[in-house]
PDB file of N, CA and C in Angstrom:
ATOM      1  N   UNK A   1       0.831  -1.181   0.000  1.00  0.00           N
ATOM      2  CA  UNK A   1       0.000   0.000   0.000  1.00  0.00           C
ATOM      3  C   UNK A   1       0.875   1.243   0.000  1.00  0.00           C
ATOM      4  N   UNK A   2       0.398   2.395  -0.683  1.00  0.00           N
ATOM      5  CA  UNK A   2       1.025   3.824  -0.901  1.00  0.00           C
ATOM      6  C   UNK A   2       0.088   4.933  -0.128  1.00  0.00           C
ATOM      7  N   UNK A   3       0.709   5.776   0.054  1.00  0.00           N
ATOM      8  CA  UNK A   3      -0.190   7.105   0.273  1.00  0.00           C
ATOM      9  C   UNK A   3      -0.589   7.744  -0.984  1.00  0.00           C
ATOM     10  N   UNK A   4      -1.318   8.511  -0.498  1.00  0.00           N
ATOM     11  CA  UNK A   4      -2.149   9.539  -2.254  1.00  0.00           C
ATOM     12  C   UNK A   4      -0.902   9.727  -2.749  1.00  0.00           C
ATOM     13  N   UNK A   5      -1.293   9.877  -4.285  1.00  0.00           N
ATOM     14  CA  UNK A   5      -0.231  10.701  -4.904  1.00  0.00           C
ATOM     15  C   UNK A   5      -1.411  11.827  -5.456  1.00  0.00           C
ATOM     16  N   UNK A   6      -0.997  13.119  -5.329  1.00  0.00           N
ATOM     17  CA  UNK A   6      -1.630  14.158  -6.036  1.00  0.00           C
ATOM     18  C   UNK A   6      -2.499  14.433  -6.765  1.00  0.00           C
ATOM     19  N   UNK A   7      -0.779  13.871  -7.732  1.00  0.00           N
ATOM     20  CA  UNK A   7      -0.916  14.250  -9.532  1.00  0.00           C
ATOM     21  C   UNK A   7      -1.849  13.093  -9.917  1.00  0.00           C
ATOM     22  N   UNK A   8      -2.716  11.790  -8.944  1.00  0.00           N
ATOM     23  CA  UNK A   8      -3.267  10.998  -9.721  1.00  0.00           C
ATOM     24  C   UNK A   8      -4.194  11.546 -10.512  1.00  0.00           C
ATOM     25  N   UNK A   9      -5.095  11.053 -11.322  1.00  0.00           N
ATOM     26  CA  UNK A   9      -6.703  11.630 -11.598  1.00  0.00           C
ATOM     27  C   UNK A   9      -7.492  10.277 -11.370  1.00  0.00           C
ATOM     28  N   UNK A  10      -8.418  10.366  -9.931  1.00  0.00           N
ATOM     29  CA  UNK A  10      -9.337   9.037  -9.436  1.00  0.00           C
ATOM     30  C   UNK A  10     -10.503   9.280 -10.117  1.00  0.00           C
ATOM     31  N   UNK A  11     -10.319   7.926 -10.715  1.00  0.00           N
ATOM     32  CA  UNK A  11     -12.423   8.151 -11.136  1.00  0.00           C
ATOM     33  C   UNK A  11     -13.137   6.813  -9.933  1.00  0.00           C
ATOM     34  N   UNK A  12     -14.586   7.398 -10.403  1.00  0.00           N
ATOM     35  CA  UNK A  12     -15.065   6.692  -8.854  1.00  0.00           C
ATOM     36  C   UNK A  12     -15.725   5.706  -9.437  1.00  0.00           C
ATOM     37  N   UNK A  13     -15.520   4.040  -9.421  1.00  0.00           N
ATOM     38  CA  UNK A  13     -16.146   3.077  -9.511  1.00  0.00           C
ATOM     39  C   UNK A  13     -17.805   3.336 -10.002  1.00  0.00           C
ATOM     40  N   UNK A  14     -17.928   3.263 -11.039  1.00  0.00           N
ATOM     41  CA  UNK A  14     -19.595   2.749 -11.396  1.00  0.00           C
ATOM     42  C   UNK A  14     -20.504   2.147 -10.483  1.00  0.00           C
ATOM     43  N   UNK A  15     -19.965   1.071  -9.843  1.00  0.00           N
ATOM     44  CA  UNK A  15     -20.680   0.359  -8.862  1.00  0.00           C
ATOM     45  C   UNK A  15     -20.562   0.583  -7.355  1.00  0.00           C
ATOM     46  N   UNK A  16     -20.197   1.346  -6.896  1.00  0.00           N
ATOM     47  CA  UNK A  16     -20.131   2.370  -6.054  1.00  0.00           C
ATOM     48  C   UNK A  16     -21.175   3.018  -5.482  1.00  0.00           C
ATOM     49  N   UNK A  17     -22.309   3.070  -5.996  1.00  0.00           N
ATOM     50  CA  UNK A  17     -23.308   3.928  -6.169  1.00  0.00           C
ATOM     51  C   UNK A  17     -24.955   3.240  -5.019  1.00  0.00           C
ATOM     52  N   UNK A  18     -23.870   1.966  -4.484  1.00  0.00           N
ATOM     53  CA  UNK A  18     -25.012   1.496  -3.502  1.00  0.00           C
ATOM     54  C   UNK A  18     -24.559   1.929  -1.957  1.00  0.00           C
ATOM     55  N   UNK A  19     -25.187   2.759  -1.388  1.00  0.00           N
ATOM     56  CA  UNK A  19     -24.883   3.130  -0.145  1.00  0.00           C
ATOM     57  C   UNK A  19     -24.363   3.927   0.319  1.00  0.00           C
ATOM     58  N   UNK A  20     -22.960   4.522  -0.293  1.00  0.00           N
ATOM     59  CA  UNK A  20     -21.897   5.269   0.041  1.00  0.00           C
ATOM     60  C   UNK A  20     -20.610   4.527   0.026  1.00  0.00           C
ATOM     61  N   UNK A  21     -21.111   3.104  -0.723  1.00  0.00           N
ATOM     62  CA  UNK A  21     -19.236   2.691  -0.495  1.00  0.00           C
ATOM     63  C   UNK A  21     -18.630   2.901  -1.584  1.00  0.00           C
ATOM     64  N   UNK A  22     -17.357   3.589  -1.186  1.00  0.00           N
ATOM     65  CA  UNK A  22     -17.084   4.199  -2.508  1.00  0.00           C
ATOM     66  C   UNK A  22     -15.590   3.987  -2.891  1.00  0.00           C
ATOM     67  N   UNK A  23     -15.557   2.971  -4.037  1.00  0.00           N
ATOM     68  CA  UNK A  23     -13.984   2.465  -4.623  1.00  0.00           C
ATOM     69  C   UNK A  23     -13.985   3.637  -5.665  1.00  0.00           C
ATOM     70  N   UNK A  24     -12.804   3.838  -5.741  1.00  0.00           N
ATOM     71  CA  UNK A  24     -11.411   5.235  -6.966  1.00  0.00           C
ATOM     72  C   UNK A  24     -10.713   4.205  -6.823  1.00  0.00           C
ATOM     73  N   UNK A  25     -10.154   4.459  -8.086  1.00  0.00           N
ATOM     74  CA  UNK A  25      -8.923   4.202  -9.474  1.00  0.00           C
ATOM     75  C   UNK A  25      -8.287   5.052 -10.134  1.00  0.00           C
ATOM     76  N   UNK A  26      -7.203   4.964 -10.242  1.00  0.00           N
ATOM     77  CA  UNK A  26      -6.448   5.955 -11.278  1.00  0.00           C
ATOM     78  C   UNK A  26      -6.316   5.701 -12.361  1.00  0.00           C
ATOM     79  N   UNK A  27      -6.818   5.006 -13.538  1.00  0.00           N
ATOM     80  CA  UNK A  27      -6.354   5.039 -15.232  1.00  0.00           C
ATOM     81  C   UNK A  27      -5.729   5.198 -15.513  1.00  0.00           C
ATOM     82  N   UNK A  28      -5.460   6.607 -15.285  1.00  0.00           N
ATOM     83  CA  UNK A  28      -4.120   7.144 -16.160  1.00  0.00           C
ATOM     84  C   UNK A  28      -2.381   6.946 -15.537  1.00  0.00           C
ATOM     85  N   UNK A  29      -3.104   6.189 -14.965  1.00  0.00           N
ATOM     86  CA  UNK A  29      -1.087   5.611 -14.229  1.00  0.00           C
ATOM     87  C   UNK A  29      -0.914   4.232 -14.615  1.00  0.00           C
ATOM     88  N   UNK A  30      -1.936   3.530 -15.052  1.00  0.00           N
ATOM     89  CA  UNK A  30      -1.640   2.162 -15.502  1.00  0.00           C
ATOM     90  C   UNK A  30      -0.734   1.877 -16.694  1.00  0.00           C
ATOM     91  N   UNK A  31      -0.951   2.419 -17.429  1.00  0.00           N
ATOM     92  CA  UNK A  31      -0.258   2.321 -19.312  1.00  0.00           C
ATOM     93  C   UNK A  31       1.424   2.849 -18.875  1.00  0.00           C
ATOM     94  N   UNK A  32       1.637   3.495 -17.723  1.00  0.00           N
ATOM     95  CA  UNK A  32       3.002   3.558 -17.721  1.00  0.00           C
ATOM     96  C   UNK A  32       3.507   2.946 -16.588  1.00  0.00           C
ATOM     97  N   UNK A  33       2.990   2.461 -15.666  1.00  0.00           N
ATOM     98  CA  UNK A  33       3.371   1.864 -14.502  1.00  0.00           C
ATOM     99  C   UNK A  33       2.949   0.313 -14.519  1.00  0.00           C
ATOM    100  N   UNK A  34       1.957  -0.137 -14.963  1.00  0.00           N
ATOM    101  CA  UNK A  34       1.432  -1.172 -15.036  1.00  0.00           C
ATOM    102  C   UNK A  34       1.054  -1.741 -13.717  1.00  0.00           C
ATOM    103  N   UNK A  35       0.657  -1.011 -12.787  1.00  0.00           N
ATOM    104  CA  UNK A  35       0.113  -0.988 -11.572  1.00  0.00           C
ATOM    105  C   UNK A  35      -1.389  -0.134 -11.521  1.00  0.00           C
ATOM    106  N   UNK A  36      -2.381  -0.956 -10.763  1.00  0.00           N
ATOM    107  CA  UNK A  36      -3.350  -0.203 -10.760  1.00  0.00           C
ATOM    108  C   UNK A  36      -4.036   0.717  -9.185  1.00  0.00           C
ATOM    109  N   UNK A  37      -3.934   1.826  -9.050  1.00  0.00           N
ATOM    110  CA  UNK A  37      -4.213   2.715  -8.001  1.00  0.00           C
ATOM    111  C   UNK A  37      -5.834   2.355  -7.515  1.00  0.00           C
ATOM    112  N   UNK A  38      -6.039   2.082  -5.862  1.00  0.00           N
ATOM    113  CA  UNK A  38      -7.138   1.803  -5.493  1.00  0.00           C
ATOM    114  C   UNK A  38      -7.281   2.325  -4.306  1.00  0.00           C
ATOM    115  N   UNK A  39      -8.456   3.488  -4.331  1.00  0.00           N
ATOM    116  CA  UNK A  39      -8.646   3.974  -2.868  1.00  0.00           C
ATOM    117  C   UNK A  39     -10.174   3.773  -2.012  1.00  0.00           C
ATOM    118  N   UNK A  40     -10.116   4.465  -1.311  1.00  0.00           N
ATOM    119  CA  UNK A  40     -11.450   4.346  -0.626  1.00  0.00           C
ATOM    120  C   UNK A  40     -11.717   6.231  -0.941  1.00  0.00           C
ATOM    121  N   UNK A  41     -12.774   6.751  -1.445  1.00  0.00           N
ATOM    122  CA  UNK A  41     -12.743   7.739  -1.845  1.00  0.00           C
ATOM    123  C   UNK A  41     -13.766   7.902  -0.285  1.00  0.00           C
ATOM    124  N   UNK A  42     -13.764   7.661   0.023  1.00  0.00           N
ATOM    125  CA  UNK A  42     -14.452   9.074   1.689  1.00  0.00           C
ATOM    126  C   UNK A  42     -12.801   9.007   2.488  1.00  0.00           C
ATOM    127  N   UNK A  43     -11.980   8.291   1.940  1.00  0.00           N
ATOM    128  CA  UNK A  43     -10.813   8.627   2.541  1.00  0.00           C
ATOM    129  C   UNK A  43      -9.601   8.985   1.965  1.00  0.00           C
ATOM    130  N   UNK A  44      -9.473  10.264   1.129  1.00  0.00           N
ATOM    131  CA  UNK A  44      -8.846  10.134   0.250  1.00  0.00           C
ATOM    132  C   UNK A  44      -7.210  10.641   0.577  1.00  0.00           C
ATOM    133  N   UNK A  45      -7.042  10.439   1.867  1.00  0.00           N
ATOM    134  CA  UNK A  45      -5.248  10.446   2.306  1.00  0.00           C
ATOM    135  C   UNK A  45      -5.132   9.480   2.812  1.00  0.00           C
ATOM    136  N   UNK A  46      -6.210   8.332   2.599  1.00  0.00           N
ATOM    137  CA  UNK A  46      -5.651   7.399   3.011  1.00  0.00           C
ATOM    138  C   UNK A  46      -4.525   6.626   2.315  1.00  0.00           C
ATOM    139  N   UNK A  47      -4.470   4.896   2.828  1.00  0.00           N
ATOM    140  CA  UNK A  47      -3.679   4.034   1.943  1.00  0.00           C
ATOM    141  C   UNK A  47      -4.197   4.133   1.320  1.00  0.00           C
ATOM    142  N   UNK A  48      -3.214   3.416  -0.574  1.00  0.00           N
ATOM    143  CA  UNK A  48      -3.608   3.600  -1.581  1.00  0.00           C
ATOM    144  C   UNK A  48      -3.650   1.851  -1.991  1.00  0.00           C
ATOM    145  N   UNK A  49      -3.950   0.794  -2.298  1.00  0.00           N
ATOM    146  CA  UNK A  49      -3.556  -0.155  -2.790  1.00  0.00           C
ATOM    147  C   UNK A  49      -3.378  -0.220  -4.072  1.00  0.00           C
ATOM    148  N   UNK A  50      -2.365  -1.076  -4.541  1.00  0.00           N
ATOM    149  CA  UNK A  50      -1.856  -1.170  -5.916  1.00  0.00           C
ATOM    150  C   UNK A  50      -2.180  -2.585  -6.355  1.00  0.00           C
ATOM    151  N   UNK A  51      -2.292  -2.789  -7.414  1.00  0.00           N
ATOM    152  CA  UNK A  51      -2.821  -4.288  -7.923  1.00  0.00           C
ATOM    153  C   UNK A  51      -2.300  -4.294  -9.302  1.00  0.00           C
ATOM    154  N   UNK A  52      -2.475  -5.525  -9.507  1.00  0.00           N
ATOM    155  CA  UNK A  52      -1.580  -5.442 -10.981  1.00  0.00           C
ATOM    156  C   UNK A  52      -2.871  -5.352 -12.035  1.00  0.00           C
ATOM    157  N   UNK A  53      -2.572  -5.098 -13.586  1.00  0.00           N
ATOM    158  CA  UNK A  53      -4.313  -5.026 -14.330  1.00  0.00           C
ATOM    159  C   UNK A  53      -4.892  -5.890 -14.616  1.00  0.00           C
ATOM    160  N   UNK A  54      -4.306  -7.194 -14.107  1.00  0.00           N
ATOM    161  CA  UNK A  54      -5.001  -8.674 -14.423  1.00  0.00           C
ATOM    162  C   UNK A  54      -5.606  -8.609 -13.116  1.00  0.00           C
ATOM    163  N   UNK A  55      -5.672  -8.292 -11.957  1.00  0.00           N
ATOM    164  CA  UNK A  55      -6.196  -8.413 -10.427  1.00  0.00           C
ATOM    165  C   UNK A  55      -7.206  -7.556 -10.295  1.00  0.00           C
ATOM    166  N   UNK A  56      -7.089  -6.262 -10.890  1.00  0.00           N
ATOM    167  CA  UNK A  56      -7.853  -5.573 -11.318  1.00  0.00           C
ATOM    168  C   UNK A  56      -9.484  -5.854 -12.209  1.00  0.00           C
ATOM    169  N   UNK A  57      -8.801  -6.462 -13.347  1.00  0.00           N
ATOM    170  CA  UNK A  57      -9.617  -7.102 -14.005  1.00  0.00           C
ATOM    171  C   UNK A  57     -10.815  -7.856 -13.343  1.00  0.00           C
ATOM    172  N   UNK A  58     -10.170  -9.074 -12.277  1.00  0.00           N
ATOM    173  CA  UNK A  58     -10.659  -9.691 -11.547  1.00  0.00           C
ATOM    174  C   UNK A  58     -11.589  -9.012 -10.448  1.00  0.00           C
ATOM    175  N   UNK A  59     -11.134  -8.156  -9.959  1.00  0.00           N
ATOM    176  CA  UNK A  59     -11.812  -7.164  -9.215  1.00  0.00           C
ATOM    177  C   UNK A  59     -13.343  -7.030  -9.766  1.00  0.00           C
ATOM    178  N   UNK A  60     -13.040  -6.244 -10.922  1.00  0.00           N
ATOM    179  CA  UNK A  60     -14.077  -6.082 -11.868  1.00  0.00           C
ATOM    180  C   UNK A  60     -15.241  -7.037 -11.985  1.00  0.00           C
ATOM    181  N   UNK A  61     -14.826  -7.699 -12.444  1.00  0.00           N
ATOM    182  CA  UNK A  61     -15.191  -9.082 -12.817  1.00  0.00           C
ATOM    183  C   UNK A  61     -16.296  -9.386 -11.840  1.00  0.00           C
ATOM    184  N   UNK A  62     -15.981  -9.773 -10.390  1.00  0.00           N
ATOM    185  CA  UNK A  62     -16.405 -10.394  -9.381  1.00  0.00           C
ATOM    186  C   UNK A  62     -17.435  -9.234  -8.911  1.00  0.00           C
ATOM    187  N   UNK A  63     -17.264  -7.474  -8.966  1.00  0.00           N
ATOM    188  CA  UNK A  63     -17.934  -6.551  -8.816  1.00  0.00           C
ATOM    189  C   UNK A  63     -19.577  -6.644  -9.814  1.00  0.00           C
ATOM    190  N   UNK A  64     -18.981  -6.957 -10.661  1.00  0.00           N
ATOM    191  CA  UNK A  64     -20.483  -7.358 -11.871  1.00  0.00           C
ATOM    192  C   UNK A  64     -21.243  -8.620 -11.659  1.00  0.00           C
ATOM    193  N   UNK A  65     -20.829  -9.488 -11.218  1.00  0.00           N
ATOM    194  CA  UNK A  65     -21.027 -10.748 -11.161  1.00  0.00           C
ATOM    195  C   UNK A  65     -21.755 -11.245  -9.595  1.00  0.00           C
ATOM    196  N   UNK A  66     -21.667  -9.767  -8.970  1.00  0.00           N
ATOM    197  CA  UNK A  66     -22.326  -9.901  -7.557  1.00  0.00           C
ATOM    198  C   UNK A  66     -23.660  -9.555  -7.489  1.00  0.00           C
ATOM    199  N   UNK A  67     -24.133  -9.982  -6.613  1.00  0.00           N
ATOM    200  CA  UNK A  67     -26.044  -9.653  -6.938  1.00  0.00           C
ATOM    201  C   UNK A  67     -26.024  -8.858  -5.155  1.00  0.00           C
ATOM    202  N   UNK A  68     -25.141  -7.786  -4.823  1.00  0.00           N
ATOM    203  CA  UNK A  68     -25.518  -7.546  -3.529  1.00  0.00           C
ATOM    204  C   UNK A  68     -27.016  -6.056  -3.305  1.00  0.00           C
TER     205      UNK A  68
END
């Protein structure tokens, strides 16, 4: 896990939108880092977790595939 970086730009998870729980990503750091940025956006100095874009993927994946 990292602290914020700044200069990221977080967009806020699509599926996000039940309750207030709220997953951010950074995009635009993947294509050169090949790491993917993951926060909790009501906490946004918090830790940052990093995942690779296949884990990510998976993330995804399992986020659509949930009936919560």
């Amino acid at each position: 896990m990292a602290t914020e970086s700044p200069s990221l730009r977080w967009v806020k998870s699509s599926y996000s939108n039940n309750g207030g729980t709220c997953v951010e990503w950074a995009p635009d750091h993947v294509p050169a880092t090949q790491v993917v940025p993951i926060r909790d956006s009501k906490n946004p100095t918090g830790p940052t977790l990093t995942v690779s874009p296949s884990a990510f993927a998976g993330l995804v994946a399992l986020a659509r595939s949930s009936k919560v």
